[in-house]
Protein backbone atom coordinates (compact mmCIF):
# COMPACT_ATOMS: atom_id res chain seq x y z
CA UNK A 1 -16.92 10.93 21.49
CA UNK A 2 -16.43 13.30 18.54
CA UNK A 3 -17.47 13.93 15.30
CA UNK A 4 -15.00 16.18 12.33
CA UNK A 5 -18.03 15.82 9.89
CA UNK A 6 -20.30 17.86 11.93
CA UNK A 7 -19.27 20.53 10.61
CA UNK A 8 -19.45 19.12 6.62
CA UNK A 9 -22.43 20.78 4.78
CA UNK A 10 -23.99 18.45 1.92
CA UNK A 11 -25.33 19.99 -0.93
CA UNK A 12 -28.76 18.64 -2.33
CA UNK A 13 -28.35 16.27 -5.24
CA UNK A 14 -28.13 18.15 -8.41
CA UNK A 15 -27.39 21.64 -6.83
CA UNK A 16 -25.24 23.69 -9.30
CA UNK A 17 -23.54 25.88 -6.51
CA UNK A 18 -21.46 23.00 -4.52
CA UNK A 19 -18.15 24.07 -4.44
CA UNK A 20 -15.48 20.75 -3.56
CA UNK A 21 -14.71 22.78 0.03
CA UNK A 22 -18.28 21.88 1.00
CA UNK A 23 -17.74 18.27 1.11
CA UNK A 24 -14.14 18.47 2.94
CA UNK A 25 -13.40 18.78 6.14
CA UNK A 26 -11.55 22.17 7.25
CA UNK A 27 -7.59 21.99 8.46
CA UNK A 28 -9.13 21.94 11.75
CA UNK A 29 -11.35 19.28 11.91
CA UNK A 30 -8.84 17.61 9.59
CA UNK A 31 -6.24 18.06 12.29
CA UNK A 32 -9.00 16.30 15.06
CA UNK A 33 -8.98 13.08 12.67
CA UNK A 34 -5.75 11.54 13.52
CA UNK A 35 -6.34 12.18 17.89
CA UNK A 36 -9.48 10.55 17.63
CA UNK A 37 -7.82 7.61 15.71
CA UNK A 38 -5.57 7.69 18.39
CA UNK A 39 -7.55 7.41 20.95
CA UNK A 40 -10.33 4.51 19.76
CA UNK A 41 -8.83 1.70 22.17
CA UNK A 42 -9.81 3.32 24.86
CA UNK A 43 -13.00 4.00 23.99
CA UNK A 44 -13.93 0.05 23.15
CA UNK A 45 -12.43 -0.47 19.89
CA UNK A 46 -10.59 -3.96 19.07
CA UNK A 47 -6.99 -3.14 18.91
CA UNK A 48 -6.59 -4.85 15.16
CA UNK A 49 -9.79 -2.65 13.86
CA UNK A 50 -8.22 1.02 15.12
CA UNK A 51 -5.11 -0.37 14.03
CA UNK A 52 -6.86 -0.64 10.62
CA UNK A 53 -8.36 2.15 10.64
CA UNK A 54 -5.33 4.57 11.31
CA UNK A 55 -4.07 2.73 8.48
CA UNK A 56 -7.03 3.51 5.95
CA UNK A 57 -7.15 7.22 7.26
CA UNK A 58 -3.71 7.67 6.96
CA UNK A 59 -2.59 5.77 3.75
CA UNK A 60 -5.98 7.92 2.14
CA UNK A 61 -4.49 10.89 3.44
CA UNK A 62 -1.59 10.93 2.23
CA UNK A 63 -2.11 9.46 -1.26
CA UNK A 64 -5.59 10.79 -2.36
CA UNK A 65 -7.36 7.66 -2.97
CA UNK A 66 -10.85 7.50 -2.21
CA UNK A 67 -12.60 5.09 -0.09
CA UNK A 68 -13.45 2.79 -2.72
CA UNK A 69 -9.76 2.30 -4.27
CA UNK A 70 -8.32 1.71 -0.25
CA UNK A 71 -10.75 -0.87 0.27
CA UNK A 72 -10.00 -2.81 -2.81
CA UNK A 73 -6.13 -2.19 -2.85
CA UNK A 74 -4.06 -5.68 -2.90
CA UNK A 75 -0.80 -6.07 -1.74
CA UNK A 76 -0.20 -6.86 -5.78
CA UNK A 77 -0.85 -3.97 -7.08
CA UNK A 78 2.34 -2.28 -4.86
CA UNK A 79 5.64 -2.20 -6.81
CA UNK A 80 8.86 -0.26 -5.67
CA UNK A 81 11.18 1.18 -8.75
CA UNK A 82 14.91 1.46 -9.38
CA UNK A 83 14.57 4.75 -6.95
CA UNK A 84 13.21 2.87 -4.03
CA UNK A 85 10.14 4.93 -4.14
CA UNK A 86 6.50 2.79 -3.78
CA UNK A 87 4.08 2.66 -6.33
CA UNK A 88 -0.13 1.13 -5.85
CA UNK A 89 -1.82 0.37 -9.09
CA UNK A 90 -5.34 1.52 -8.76
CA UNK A 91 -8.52 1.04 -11.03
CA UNK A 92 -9.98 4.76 -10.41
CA UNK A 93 -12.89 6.62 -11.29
CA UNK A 94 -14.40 5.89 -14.23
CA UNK A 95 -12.27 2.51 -14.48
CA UNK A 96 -9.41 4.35 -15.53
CA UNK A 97 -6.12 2.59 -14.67
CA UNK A 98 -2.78 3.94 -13.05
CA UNK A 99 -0.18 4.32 -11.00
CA UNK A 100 0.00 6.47 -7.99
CA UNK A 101 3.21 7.14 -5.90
CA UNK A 102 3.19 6.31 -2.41
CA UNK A 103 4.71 9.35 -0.65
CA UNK A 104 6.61 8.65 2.73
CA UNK A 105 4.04 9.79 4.82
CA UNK A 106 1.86 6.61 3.42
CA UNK A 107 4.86 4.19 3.29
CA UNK A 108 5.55 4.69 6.90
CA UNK A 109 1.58 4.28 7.71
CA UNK A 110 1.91 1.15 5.58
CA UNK A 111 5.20 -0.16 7.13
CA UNK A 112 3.32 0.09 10.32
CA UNK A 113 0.40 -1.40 9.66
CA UNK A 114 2.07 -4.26 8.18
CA UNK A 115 4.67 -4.38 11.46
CA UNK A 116 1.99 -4.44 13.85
CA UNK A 117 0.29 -6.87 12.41
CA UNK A 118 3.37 -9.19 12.20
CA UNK A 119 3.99 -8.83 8.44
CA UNK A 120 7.03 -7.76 7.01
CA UNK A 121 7.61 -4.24 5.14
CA UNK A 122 9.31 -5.82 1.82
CA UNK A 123 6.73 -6.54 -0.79
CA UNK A 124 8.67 -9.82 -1.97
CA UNK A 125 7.85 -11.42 1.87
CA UNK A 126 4.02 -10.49 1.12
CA UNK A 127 1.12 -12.63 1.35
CA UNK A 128 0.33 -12.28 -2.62
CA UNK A 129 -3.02 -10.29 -3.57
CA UNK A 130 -3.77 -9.70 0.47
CA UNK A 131 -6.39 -7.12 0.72
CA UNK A 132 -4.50 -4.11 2.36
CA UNK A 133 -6.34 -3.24 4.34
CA UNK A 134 -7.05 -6.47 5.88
CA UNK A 135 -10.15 -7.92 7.15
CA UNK A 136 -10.77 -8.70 10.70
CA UNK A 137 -11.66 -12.26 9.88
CA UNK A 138 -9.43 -15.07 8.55
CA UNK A 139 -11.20 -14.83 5.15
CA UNK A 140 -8.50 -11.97 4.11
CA UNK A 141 -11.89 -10.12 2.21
CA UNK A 142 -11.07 -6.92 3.20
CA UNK A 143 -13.71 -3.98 3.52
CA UNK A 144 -15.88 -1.88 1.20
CA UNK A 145 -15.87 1.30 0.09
CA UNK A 146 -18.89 1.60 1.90
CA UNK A 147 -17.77 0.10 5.33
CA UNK A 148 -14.68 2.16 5.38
């Protein structure tokens, strides 16, 4: 249908002149993401696995974890302090621990992902250590880094 990474240019391995704007995507594409998400049901995509997927792109979006740390982030690891504001622990490069906030922009992806799939939004009603995001199976394994 469409592809935003067309346009992404990847350096050899071991090429001293990569700079990190060759291996984003420009505002544009960027800004192509989110219809295409949009529009996956309609194009043959299970309703629970574009679901998902808006969830991933968004939640990444929004708080900067890579592909790896979304597809191993457990419903645990999400606190909420005296403020109100959302918090994931993550396990990030280089196994170094912390916390990251969860701006609103990812708690309203979040609260709709968890909404549409019949969860509630308060973290003491959670299934405890689901993979967020889910799998598509009953198994509750979630994805990979790589798969996502």
């Amino acid at each position: 249908m469409a592809n935003p990474f067309a346009g992404v240019r990847v350096k050899a391995a071991g090429s001293k002149d990569a700079s990190p704007g060759d291996l984003s995507l420009s505002e544009h594409n960027w800004s192509l993401v989110p219809l295409i998400a949009a529009s996956l049901e309609e194009n043959g995509w299970a309703q629970e696995a574009s679901r998902r997927l808006r969830f991933a792109l968004d939640f990444s979006f929004a708080t900067g974890l890579r592909s790896g740390e979304i597809a191993i982030a457990r419903s645990a690891a999400i606190s909420v302090d005296d403020d109100v504001n959302r918090w994931t622990a993550v396990v990030g490069k280089g196994s170094k621990t912390g916390n990251v906030e969860i701006p609103p922009h990812a708690s309203l992806a979040l609260d709709r992902y968890l909404v549409s799939g019949g969860n509630s939004t308060s973290p003491k009603r959670w299934k405890r250590d689901a993979a967020m995001p889910g799998s598509l199976a009953d198994d509750d394994v979630g994805l990979t880094g790589a798969r996502l």
